[in-house]
N, C-alpha and C. Protein backbone atom coordinates (compact mmCIF):
# COMPACT_ATOMS: atom_id res chain seq x y z
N UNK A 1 137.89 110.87 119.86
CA UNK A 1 138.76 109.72 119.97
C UNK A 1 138.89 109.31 121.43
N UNK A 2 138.07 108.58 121.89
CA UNK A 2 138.05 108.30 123.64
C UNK A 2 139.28 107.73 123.75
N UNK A 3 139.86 106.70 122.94
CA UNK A 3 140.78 105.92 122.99
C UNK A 3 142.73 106.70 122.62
N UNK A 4 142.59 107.85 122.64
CA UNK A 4 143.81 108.73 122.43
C UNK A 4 144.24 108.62 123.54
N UNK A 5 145.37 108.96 123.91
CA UNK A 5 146.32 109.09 124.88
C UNK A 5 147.58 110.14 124.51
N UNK A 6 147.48 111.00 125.47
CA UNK A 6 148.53 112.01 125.36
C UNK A 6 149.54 112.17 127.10
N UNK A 7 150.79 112.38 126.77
CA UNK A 7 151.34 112.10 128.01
C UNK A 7 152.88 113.21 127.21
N UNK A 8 152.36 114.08 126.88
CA UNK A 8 153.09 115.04 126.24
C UNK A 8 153.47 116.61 127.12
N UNK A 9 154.00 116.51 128.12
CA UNK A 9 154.60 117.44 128.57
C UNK A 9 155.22 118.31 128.03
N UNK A 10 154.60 120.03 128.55
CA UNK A 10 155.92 121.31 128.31
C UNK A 10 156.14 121.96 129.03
N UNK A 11 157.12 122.62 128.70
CA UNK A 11 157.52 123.82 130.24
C UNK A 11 157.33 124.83 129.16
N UNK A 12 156.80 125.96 129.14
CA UNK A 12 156.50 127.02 128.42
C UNK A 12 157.04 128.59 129.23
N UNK A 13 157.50 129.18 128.25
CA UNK A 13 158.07 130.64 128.93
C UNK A 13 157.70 131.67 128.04
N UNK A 14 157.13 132.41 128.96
CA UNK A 14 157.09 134.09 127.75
C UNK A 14 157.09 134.89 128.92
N UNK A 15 157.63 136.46 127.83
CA UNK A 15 157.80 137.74 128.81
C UNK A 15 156.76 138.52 128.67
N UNK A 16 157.04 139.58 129.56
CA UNK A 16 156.11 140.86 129.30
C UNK A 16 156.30 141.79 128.19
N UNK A 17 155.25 142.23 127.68
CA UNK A 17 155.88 142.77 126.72
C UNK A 17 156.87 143.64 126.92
N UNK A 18 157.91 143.86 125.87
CA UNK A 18 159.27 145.10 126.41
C UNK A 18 160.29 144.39 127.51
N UNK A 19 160.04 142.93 127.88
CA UNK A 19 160.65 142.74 128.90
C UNK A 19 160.12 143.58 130.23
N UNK A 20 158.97 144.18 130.37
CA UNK A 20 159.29 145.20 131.37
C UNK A 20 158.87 144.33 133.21
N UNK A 21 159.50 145.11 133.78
CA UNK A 21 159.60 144.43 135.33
C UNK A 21 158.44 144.56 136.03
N UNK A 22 157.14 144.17 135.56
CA UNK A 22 156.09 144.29 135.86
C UNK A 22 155.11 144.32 137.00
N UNK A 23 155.59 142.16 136.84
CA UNK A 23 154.95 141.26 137.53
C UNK A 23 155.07 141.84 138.96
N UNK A 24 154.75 142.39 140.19
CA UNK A 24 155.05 142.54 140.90
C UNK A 24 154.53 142.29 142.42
N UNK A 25 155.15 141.42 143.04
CA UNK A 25 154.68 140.23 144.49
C UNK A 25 153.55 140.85 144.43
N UNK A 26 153.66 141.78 144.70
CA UNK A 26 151.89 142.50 145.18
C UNK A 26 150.80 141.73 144.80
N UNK A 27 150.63 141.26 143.52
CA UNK A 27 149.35 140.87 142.79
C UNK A 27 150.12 139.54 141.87
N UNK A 28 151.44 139.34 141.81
CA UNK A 28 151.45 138.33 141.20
C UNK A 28 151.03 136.74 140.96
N UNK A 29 150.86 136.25 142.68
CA UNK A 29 150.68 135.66 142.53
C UNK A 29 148.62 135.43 142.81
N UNK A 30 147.87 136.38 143.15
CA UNK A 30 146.68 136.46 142.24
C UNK A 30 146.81 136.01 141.27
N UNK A 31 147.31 136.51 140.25
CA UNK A 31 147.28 136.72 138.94
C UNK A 31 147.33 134.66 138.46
N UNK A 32 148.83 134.30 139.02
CA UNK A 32 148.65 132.72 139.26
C UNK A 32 147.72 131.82 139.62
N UNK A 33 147.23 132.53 140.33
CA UNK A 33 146.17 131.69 140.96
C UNK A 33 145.05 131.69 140.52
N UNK A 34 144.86 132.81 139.63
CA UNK A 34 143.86 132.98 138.37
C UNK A 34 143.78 132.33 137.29
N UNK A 35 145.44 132.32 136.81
CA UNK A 35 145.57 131.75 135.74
C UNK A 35 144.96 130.16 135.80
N UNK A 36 145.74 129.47 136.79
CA UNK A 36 145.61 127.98 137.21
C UNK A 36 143.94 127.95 137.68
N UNK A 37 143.57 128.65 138.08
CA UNK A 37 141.67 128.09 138.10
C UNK A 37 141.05 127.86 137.05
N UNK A 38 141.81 129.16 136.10
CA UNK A 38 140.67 129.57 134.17
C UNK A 38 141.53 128.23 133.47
N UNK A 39 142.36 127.84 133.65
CA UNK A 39 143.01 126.96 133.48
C UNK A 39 141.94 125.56 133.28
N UNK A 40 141.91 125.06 134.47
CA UNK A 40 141.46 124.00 134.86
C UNK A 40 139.23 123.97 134.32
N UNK A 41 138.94 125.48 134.48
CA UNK A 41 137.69 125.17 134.44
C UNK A 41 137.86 125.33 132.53
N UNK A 42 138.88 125.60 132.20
CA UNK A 42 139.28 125.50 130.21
C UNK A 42 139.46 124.45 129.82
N UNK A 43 139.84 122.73 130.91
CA UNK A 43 140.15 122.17 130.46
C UNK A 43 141.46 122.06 129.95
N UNK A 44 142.60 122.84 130.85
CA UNK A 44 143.48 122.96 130.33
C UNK A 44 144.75 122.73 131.63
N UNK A 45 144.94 121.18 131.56
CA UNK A 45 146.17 121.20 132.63
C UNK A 45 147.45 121.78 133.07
N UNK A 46 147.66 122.52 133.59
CA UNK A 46 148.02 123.59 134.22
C UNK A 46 148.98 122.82 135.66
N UNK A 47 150.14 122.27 135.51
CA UNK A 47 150.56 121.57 136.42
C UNK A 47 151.18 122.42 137.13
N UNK A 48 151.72 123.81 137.19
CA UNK A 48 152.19 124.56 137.95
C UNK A 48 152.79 125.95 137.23
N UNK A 49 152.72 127.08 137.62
CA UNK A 49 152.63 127.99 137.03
C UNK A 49 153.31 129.25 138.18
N UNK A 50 154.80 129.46 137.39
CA UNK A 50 155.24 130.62 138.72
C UNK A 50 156.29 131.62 137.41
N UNK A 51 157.14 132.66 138.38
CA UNK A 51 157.53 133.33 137.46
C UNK A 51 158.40 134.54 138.32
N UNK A 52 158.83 135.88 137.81
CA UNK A 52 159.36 136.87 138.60
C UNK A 52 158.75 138.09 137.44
N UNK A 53 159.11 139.17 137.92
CA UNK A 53 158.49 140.57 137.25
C UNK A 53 158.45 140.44 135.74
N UNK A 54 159.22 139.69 134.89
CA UNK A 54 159.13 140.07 133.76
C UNK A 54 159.11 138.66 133.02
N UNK A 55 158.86 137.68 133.55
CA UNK A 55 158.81 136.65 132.74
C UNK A 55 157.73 135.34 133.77
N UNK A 56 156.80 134.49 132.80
CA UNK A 56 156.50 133.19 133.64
C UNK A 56 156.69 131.94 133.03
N UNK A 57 157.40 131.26 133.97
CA UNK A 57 157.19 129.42 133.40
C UNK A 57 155.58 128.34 133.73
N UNK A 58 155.54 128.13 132.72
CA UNK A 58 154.65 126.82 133.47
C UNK A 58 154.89 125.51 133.02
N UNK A 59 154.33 124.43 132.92
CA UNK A 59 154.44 123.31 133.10
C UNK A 59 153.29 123.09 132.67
N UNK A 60 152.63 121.96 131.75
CA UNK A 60 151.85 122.09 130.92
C UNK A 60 151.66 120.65 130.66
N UNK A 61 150.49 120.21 130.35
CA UNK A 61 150.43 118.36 129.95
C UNK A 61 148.94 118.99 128.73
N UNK A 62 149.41 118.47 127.77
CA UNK A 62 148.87 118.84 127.01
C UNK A 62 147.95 117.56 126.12
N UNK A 63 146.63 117.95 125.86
CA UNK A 63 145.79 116.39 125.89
C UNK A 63 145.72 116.48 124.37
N UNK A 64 145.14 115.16 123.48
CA UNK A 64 145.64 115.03 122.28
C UNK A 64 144.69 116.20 121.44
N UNK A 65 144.18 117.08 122.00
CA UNK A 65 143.56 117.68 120.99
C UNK A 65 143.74 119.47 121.21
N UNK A 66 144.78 119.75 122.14
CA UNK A 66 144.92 120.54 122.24
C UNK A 66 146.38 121.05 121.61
N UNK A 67 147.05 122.12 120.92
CA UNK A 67 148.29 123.09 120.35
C UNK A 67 148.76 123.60 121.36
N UNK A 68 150.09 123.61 121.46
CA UNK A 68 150.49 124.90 122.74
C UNK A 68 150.35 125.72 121.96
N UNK A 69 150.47 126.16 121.19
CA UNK A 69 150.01 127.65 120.60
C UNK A 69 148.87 128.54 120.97
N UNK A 70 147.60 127.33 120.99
CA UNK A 70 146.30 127.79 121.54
C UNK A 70 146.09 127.46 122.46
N UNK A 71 146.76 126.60 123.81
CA UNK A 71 146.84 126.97 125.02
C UNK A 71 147.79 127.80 125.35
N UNK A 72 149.04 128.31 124.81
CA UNK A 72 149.73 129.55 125.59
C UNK A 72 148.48 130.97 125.14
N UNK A 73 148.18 130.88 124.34
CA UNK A 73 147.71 132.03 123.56
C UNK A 73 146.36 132.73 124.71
N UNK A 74 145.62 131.06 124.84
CA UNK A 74 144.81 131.16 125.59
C UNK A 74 145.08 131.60 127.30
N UNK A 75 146.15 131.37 127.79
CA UNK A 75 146.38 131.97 128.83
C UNK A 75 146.85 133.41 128.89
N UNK A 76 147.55 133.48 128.15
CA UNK A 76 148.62 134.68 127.94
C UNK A 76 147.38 136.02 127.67
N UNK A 77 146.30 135.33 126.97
CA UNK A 77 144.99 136.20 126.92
C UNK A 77 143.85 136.28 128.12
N UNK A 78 144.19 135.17 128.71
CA UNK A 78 143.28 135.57 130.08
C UNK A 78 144.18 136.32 130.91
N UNK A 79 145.27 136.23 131.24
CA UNK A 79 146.11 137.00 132.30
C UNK A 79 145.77 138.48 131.89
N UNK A 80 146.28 138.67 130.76
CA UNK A 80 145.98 140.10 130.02
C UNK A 80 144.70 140.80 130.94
N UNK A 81 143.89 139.94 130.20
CA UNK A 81 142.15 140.32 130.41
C UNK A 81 142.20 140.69 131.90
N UNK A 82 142.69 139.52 132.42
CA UNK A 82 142.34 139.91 133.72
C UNK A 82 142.94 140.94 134.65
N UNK A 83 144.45 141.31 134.28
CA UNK A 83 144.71 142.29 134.87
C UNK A 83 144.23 143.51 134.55
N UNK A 84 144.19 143.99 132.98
CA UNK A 84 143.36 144.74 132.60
C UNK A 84 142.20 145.80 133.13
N UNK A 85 141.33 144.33 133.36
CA UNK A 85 139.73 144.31 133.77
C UNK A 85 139.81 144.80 135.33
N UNK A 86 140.85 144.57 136.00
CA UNK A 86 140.71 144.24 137.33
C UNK A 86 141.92 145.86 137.49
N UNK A 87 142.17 146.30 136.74
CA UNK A 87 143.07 148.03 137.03
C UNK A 87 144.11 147.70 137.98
N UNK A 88 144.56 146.45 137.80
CA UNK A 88 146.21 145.93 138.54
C UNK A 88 147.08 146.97 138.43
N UNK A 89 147.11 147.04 137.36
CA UNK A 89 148.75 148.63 137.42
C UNK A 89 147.78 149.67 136.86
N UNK A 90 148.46 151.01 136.81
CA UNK A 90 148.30 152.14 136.58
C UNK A 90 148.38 151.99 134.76
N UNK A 91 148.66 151.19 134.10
CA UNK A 91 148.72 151.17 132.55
C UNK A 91 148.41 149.96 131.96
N UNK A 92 147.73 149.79 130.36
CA UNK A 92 147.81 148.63 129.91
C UNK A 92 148.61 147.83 129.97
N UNK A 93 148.78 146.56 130.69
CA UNK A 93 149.55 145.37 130.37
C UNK A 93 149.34 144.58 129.13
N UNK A 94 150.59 143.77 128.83
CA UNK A 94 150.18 143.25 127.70
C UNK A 94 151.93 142.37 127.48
N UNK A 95 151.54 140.95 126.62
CA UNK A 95 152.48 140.23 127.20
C UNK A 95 153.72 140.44 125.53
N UNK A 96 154.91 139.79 125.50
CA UNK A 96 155.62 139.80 123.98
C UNK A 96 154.96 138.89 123.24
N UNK A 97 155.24 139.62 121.90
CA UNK A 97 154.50 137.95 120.97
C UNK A 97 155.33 137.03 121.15
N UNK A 98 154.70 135.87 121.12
CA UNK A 98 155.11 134.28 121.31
C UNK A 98 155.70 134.17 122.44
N UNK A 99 156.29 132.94 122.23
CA UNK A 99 156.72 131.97 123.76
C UNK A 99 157.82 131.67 123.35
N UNK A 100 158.15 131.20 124.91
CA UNK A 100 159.16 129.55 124.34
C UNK A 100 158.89 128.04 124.66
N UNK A 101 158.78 127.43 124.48
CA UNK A 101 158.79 126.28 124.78
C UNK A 101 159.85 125.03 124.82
N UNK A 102 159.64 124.27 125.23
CA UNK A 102 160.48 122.63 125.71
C UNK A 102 160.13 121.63 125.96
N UNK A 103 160.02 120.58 125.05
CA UNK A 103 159.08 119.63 125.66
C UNK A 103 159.95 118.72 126.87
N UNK A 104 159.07 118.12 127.57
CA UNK A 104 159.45 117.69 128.84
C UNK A 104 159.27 116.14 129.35
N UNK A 105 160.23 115.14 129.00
CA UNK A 105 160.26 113.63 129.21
C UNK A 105 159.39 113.38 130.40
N UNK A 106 158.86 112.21 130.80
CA UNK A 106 158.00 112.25 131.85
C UNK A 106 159.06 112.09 133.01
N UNK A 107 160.36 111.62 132.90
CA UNK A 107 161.18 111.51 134.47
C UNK A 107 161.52 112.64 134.76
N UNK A 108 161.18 113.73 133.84
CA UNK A 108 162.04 114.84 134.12
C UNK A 108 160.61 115.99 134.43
N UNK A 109 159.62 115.64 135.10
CA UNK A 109 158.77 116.39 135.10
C UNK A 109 159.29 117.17 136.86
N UNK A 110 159.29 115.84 138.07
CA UNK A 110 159.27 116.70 139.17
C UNK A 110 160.75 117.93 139.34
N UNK A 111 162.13 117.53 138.24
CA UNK A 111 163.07 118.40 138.07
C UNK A 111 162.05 119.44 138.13
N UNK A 112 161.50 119.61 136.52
CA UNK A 112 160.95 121.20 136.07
C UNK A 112 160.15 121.39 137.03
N UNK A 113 159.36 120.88 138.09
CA UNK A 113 158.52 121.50 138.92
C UNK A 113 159.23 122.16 139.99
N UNK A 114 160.18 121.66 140.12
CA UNK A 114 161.04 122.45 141.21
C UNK A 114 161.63 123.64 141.00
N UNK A 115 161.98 123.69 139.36
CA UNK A 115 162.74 124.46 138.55
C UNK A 115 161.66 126.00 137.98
N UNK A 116 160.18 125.58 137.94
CA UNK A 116 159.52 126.36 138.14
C UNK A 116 159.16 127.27 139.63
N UNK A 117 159.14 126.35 140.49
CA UNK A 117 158.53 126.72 141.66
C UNK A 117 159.58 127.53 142.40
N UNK A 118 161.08 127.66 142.25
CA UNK A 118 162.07 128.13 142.53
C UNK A 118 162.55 129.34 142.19
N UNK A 119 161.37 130.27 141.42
CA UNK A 119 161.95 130.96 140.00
C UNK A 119 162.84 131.85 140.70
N UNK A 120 162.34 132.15 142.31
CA UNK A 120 162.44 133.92 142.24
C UNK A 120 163.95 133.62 143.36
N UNK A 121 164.38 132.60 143.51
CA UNK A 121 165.63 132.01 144.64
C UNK A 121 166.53 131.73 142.74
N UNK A 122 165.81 131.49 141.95
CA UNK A 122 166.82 131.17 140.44
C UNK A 122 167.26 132.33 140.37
N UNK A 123 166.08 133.59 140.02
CA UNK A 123 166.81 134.47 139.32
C UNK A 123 167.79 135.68 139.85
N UNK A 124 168.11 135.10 141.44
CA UNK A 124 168.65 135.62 142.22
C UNK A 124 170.18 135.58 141.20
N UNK A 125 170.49 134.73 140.79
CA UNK A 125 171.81 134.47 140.89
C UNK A 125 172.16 134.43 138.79
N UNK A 126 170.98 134.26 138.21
CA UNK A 126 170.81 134.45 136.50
C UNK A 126 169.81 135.00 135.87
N UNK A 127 170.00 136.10 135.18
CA UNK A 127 169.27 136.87 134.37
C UNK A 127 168.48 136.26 133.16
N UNK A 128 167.21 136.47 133.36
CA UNK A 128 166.53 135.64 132.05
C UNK A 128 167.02 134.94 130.55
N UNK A 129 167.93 136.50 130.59
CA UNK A 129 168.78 135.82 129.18
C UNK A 129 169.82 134.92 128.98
N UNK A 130 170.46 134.75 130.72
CA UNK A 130 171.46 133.68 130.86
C UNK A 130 170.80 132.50 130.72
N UNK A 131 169.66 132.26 131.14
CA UNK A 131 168.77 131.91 131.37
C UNK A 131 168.18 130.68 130.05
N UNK A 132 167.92 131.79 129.36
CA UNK A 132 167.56 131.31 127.79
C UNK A 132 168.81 130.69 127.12
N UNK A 133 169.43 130.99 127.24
CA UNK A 133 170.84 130.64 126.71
C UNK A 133 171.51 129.61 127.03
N UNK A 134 171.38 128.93 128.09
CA UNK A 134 171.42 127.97 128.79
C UNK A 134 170.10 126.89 128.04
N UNK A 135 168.88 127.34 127.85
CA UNK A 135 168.11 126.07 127.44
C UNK A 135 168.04 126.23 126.05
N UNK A 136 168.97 126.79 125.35
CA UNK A 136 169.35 126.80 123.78
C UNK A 136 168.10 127.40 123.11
N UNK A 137 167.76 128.75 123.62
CA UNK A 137 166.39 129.52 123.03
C UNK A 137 167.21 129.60 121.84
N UNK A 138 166.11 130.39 120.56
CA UNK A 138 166.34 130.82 119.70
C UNK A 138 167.14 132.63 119.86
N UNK A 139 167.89 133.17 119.38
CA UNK A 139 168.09 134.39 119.85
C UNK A 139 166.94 135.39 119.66
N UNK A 140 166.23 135.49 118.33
CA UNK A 140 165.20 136.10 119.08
C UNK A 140 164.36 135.64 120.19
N UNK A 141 164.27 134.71 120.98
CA UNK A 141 163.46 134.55 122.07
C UNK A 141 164.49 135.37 123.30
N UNK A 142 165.70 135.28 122.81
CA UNK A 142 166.92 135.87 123.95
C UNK A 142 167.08 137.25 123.96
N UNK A 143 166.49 137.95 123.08
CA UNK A 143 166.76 139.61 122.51
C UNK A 143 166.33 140.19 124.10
């Protein structure tokens, strides 16, 4: 369909699995900067992508033929892979099932970019689950 048009923004969130405090400066933002390349050479817009030890947001424009399901899935499986592959920590990583998501009006995109890019000055002051609770997660996404 050449003639489709998608202008469908999300901000997407998932944890590690267990919640555990993982992510850590050391390699995290590698790991970002990984994600956002496999990203882009996937065909998969990737507008910004940050996070703290146990959780990441991104920001997401999603084209008419793509699911966030099978683009989170698809990232959430390269990060894996790649830390994995690459003996980042001392143990298998591996992320929780599912996400969260939000879709995202187009005036309200440079908010969430700030709101991403800010994570680790955010979570200074609110805990993921305040966090969730605040953008009306489901409680299991809040457990």
């Amino acid at each position: 369909m050449p003639q489709s048009f998608s202008n469908n923004w999300v901000h997407c969130i998932w944890r590690t699995k267990n919640s555990r405090r993982i992510l850590l400066k050391s390699f995290r933002y590698r790991l970002f900067k990984h994600m956002k390349n496999y990203a882009q050479r996937n065909d998969i817009y990737l507008d910004i992508i940050n996070g703290v030890e146990d959780h990441v947001h991104c920001l997401i424009r999603l084209k008419t033929t793509q699911s966030v399901a099978d683009v989170v899935g698809v990232l959430k499986g390269e990060a894996s892979f790649w830390l994995n592959r690459n003996a980042i920590l001392d143990e298998h990583f591996g992320w929780q099932a599912g996400y969260g998501v939000i879709s995202v009006s187009p005036n309200q995109i440079s908010g969430i970019r700030k709101y991403i890019y800010t994570q680790e000055d955010h979570h200074t002051k609110k805990t993921l689950k305040e966090e969730l609770k605040e953008l009306n997660f489901s409680k299991n996404m809040i457990k």
